[in-house]
N, C-alpha and C. Protein backbone atom coordinates (compact mmCIF):
# COMPACT_ATOMS: atom_id res chain seq x y z
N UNK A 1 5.49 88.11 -73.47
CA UNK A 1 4.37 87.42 -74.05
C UNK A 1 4.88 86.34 -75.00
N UNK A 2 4.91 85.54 -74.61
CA UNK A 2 5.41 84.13 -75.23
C UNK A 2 4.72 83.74 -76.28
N UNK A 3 3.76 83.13 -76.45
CA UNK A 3 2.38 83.35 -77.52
C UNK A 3 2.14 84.09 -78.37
N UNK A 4 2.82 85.30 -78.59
CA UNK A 4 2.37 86.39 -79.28
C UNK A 4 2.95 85.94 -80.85
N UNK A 5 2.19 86.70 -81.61
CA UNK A 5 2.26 86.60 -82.92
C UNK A 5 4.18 87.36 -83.02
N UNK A 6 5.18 87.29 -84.20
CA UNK A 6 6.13 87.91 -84.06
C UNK A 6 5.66 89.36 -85.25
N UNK A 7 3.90 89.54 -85.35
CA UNK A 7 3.95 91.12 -85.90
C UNK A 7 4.08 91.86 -85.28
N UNK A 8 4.03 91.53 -83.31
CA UNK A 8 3.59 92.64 -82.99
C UNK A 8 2.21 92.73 -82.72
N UNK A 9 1.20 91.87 -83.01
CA UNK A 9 -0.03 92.12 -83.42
C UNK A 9 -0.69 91.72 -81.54
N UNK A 10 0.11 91.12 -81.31
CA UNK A 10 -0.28 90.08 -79.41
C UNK A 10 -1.61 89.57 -79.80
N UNK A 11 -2.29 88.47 -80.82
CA UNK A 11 -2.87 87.49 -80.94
C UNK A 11 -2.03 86.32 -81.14
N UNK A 12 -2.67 85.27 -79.63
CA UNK A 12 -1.78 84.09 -80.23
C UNK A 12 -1.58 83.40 -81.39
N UNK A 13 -0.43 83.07 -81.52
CA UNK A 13 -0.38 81.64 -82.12
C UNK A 13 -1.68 80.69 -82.55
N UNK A 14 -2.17 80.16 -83.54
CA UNK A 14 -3.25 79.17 -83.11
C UNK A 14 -2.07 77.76 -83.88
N UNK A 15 -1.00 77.93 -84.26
CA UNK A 15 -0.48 76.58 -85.08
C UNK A 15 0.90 76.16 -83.89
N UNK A 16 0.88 77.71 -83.44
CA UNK A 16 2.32 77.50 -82.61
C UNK A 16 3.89 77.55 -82.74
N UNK A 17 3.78 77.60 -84.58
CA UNK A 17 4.88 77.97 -85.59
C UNK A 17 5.35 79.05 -85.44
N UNK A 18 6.81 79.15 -85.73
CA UNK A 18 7.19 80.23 -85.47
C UNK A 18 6.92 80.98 -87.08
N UNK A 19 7.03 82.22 -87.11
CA UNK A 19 6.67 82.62 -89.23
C UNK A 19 7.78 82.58 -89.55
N UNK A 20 8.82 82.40 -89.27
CA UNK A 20 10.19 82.58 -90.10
C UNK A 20 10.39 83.64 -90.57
N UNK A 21 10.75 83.83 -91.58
CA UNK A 21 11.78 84.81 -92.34
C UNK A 21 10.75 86.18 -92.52
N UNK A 22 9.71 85.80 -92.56
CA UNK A 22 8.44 86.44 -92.76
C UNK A 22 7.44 86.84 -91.64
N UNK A 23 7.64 88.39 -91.54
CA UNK A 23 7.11 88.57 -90.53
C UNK A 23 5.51 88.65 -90.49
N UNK A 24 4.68 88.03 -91.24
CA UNK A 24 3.39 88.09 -91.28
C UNK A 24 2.94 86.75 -91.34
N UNK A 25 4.06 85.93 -91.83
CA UNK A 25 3.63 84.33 -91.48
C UNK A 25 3.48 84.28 -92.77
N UNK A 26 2.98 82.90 -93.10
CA UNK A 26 2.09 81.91 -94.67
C UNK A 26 0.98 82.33 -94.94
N UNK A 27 -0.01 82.19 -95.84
CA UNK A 27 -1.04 82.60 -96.29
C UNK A 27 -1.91 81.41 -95.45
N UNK A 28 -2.58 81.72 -94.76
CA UNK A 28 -3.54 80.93 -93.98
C UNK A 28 -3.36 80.44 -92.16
N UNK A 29 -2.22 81.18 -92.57
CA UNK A 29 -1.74 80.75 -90.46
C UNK A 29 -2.67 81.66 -89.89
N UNK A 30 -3.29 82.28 -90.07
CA UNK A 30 -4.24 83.18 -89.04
C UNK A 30 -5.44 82.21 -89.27
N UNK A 31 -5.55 81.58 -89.82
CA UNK A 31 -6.81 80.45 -90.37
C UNK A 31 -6.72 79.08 -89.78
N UNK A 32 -5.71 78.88 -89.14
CA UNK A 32 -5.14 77.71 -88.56
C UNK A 32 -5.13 76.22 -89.27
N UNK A 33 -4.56 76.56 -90.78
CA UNK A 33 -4.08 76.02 -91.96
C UNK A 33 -2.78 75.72 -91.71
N UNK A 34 -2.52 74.46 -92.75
CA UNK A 34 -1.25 74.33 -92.57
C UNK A 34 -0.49 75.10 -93.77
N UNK A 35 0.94 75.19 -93.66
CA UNK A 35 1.39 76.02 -94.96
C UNK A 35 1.62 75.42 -96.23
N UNK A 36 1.49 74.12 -96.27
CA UNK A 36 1.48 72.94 -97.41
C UNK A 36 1.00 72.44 -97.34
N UNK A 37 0.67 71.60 -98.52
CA UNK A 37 0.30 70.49 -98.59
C UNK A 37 -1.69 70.70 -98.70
N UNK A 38 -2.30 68.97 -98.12
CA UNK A 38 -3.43 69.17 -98.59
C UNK A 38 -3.81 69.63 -97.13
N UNK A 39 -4.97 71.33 -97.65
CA UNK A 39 -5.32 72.05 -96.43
C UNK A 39 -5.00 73.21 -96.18
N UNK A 40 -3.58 73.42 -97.06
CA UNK A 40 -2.99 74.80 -96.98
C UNK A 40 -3.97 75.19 -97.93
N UNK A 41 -4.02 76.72 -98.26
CA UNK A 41 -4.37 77.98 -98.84
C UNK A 41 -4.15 77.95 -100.71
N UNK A 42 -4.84 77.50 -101.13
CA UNK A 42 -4.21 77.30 -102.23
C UNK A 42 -3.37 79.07 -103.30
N UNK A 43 -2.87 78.42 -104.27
CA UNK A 43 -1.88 79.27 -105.03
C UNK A 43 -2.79 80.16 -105.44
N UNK A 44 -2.60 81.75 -105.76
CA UNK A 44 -3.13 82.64 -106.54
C UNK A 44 -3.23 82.02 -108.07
N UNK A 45 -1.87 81.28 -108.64
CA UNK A 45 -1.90 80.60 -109.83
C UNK A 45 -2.97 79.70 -110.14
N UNK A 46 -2.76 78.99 -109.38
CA UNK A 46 -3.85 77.66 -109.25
C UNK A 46 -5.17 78.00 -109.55
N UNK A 47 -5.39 78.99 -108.32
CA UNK A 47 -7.09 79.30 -108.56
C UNK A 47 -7.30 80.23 -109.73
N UNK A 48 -6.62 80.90 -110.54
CA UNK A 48 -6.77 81.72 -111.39
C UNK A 48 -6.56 80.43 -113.06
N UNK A 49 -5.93 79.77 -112.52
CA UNK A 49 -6.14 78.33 -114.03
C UNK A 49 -7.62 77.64 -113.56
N UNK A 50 -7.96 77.45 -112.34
CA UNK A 50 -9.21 76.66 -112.11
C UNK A 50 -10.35 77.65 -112.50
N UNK A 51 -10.27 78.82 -112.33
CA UNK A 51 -11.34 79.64 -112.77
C UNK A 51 -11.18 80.08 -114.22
N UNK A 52 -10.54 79.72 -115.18
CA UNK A 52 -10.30 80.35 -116.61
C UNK A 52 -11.08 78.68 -117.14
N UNK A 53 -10.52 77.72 -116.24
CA UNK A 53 -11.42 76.03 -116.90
C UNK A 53 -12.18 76.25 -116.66
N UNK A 54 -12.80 76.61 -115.16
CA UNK A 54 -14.37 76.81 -115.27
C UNK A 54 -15.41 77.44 -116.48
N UNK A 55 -14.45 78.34 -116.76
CA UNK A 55 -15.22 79.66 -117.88
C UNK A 55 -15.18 78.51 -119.59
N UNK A 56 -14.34 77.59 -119.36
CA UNK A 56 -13.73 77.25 -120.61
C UNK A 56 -15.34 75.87 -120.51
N UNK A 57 -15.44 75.13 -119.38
CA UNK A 57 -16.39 74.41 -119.25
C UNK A 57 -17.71 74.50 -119.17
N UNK A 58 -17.73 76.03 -118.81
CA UNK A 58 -19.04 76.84 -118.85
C UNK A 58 -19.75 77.12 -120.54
N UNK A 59 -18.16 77.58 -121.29
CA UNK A 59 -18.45 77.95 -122.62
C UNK A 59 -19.17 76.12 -123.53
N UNK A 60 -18.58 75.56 -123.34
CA UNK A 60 -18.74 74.26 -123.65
C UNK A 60 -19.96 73.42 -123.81
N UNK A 61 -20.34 73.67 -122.49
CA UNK A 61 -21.52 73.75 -121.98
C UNK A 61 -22.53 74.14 -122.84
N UNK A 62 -22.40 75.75 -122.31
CA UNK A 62 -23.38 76.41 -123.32
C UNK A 62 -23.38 76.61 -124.93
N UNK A 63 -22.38 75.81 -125.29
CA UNK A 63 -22.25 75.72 -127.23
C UNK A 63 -22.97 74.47 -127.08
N UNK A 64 -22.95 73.59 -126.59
CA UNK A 64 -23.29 72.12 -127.05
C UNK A 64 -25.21 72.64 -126.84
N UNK A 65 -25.70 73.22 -125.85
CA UNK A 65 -26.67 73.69 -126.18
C UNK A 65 -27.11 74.00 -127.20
N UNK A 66 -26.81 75.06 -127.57
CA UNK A 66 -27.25 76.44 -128.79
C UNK A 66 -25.93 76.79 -129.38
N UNK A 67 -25.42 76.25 -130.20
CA UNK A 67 -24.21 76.73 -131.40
C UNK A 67 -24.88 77.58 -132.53
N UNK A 68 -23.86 78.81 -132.64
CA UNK A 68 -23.02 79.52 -131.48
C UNK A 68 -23.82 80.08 -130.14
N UNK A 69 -23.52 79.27 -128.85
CA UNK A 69 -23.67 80.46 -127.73
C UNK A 69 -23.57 81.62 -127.93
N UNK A 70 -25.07 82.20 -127.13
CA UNK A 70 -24.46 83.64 -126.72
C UNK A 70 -23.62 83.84 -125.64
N UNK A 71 -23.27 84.97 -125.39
CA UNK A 71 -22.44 84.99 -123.99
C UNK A 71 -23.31 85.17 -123.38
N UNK A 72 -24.73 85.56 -122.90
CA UNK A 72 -25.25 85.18 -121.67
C UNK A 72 -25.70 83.87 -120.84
N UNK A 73 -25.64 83.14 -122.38
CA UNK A 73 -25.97 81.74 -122.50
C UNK A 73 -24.91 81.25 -121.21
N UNK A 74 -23.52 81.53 -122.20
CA UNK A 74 -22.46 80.67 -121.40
C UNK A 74 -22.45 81.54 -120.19
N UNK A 75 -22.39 82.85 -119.66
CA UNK A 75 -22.02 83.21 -118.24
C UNK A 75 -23.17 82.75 -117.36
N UNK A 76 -24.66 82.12 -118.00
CA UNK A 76 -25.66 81.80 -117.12
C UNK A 76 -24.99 80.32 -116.91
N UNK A 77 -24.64 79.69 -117.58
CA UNK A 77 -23.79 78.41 -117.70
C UNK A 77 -23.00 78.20 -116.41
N UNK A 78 -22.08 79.27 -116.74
CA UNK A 78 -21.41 79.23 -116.06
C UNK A 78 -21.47 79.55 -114.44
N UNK A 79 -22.52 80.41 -114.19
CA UNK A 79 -23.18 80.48 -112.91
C UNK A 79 -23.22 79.54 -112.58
N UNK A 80 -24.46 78.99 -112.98
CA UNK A 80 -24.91 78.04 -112.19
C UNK A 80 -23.38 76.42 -112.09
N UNK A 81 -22.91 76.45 -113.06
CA UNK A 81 -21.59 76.00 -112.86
C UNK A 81 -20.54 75.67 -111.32
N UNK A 82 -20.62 76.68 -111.09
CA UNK A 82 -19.44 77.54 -109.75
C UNK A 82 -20.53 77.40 -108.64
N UNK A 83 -22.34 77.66 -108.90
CA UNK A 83 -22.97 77.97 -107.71
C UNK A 83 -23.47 77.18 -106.72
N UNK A 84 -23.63 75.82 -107.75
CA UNK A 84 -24.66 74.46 -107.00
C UNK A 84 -23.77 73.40 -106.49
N UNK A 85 -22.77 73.43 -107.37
CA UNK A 85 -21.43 72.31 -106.70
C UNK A 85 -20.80 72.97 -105.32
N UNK A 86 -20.66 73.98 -105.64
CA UNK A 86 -19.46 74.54 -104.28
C UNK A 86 -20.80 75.23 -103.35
N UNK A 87 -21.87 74.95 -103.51
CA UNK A 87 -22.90 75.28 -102.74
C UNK A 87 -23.30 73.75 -101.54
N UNK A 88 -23.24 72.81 -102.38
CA UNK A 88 -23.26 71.42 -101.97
C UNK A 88 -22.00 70.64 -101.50
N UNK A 89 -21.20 70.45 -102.29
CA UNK A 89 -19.68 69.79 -102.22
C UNK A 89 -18.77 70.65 -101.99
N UNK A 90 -18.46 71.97 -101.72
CA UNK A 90 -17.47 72.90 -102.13
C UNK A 90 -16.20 72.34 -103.32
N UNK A 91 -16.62 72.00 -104.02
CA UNK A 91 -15.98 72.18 -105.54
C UNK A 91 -16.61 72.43 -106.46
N UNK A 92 -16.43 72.73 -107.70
CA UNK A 92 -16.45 73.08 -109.14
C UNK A 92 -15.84 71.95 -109.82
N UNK A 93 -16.56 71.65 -111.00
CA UNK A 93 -15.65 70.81 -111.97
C UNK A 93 -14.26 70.88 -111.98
N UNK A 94 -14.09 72.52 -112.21
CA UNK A 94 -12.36 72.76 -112.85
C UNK A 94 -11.86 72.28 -111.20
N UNK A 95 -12.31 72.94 -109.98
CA UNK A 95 -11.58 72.23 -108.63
C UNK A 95 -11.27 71.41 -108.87
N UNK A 96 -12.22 70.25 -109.03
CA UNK A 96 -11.97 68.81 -108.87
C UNK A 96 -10.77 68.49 -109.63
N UNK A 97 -10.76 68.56 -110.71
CA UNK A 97 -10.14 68.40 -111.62
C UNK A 97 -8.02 69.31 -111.19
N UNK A 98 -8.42 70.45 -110.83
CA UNK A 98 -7.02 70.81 -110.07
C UNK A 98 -6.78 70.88 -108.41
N UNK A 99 -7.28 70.31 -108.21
CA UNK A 99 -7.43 69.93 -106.68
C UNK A 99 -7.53 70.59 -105.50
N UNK A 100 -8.48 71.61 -105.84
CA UNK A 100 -8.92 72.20 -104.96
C UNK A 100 -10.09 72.34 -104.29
N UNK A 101 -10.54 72.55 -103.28
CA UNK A 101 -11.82 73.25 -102.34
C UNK A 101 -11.95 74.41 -101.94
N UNK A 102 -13.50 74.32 -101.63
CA UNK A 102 -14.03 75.59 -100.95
C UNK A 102 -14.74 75.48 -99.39
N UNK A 103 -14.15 76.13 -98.35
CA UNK A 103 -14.44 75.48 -97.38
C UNK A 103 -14.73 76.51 -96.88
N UNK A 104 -15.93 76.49 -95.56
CA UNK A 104 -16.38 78.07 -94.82
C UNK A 104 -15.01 77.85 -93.79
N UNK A 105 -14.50 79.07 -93.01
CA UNK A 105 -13.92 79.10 -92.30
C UNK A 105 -14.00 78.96 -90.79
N UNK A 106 -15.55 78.66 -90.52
CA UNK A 106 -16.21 78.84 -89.27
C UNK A 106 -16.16 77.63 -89.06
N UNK A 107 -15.92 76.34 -90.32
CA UNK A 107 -15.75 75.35 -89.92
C UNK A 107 -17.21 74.27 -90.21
N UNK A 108 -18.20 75.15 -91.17
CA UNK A 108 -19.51 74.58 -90.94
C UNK A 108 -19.14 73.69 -92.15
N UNK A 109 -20.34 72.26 -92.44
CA UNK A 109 -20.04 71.37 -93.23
C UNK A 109 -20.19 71.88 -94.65
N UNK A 110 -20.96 72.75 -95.09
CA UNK A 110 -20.94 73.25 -96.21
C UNK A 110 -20.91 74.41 -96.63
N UNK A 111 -20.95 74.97 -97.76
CA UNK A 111 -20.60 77.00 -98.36
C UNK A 111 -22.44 76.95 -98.30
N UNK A 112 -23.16 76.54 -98.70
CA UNK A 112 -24.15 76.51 -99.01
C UNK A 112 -24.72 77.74 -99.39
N UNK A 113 -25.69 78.79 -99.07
CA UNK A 113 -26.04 80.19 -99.53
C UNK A 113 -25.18 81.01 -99.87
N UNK A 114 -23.99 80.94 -99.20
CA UNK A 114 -22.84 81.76 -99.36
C UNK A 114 -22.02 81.44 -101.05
N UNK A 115 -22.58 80.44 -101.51
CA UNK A 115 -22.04 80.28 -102.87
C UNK A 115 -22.65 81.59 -103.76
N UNK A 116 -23.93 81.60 -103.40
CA UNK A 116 -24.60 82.37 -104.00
C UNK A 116 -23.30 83.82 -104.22
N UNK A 117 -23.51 84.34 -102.80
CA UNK A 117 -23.00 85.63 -102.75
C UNK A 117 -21.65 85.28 -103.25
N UNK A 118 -20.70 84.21 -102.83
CA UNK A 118 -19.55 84.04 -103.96
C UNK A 118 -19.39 84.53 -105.63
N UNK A 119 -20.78 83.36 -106.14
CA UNK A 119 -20.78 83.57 -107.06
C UNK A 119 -21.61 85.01 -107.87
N UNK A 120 -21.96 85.90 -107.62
CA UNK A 120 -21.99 87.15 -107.65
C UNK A 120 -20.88 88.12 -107.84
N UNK A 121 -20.71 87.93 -106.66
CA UNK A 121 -19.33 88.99 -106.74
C UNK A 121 -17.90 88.60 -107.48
N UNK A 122 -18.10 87.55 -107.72
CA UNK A 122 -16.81 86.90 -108.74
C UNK A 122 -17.43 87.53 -110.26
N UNK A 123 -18.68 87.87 -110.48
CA UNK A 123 -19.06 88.57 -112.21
C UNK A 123 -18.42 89.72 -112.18
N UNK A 124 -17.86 90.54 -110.81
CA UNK A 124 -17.38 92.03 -111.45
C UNK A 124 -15.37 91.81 -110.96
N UNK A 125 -15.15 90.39 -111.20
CA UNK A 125 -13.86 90.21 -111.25
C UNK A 125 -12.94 90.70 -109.94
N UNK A 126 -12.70 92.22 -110.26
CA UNK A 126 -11.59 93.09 -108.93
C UNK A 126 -11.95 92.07 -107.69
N UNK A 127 -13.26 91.75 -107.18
CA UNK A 127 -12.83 91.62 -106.13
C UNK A 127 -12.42 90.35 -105.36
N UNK A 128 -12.14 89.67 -106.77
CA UNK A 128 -10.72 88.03 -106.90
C UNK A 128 -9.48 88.86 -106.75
N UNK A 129 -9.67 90.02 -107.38
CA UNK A 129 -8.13 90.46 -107.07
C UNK A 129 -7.34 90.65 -106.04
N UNK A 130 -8.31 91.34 -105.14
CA UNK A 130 -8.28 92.21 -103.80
C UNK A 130 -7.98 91.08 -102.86
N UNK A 131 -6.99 90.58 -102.69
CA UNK A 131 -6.54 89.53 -101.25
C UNK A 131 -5.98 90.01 -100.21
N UNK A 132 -6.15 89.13 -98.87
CA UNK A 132 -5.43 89.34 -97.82
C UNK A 132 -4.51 88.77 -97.62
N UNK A 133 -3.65 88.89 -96.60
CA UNK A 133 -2.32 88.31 -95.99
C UNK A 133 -3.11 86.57 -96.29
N UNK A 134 -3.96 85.93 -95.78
CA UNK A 134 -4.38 85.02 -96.11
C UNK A 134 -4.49 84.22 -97.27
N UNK A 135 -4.45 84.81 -98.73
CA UNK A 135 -5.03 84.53 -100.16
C UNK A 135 -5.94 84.34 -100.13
N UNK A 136 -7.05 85.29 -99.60
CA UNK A 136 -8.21 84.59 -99.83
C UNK A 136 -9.28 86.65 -100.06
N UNK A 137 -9.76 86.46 -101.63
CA UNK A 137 -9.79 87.34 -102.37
C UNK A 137 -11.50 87.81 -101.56
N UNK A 138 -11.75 89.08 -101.85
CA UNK A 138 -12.73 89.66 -101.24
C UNK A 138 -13.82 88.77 -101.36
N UNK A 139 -13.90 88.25 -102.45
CA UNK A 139 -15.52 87.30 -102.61
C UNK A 139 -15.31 86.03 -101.69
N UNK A 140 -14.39 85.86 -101.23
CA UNK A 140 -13.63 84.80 -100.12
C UNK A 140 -14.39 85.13 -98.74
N UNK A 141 -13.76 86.81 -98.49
CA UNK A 141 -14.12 87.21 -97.18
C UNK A 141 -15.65 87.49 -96.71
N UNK A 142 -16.18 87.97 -98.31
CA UNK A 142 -17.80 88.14 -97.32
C UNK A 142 -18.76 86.86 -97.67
N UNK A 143 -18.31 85.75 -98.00
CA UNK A 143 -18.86 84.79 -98.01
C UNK A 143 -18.59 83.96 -96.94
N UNK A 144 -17.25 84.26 -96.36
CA UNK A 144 -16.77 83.50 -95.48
C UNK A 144 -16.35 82.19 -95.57
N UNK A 145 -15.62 82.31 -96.43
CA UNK A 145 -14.76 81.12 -97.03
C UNK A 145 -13.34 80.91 -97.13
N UNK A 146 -12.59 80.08 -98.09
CA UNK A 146 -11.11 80.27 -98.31
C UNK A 146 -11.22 79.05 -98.84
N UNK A 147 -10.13 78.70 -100.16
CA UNK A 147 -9.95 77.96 -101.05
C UNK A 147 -8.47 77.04 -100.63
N UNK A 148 -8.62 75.85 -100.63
CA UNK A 148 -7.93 75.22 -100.00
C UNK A 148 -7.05 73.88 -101.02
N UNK A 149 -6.34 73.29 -101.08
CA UNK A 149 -5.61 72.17 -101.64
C UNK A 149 -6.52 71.00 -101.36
N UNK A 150 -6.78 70.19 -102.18
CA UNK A 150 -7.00 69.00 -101.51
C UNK A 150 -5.90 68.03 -101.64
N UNK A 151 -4.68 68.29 -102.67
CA UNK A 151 -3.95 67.01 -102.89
C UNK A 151 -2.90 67.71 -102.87
């Protein structure tokens, strides 16, 4: 089987790369991503600084409102923050700003409803933690998404 993945797994190839050194491949080759650059899978680092700006732009937000914010102030802030941009554009301020996206994986033009359920399940944290061979954290998978480089 020529085609075959080298896990063992006998799903083709979709990039045609061999995985190298690594027998499970890059974070996004089952996604038919490239492994760099703009498009690949972005960094666990990355998205974990773009989501601490978000919170930092959220807080901001909600002080320039009502000083001192409450914290429901700023986490409602911050909702809607993360929910209407990457619902519409798939980015967030802090994205834009570190160069990343949010893209469905099915390939459709926008996250649209699925931000919603994104942004939900990102309030009880763990399940940003919880990734696959892919990097792409549970609130990733049942939204049906994956966070990507743009630059």
């Amino acid at each position: 089987m020529p085609d075959a993945e080298p896990n063992g797994s006998g799903r083709p190839s979709r990039t045609g790369a061999a995985a190298g050194p690594d027998a499970e491949g890059y974070p996004g080759r089952d996604l038919g991503l490239p492994e760099e650059g703009p498009g690949s899978v972005a960094a666990p680092l990355r998205r974990a600084g773009q989501f601490l700006l978000d919170l930092l732009i959220g807080g901001l937000v909600a002080s320039a409102i009502s000083f001192p914010a409450p914290a429901y102030l700023s986490l409602a802030v911050w909702a809607v923050l993360v929910t209407i941009p990457v619902a519409v554009i798939g980015q967030t301020p802090a994205m834009v700003l570190t160069g990343l996206r949010t893209v469905r994986v099915d390939g459709a033009a926008r996250v649209g409803g699925w931000a919603l359920v994104r942004t939900a399940s990102l309030f009880f944290i763990v399940p940003a933690l919880i990734m696959d061979r892919d990097g792409r954290g549970l609130h990733d998978r049942v939204s049906r998404t994956v966070v990507i480089r743009t630059r």
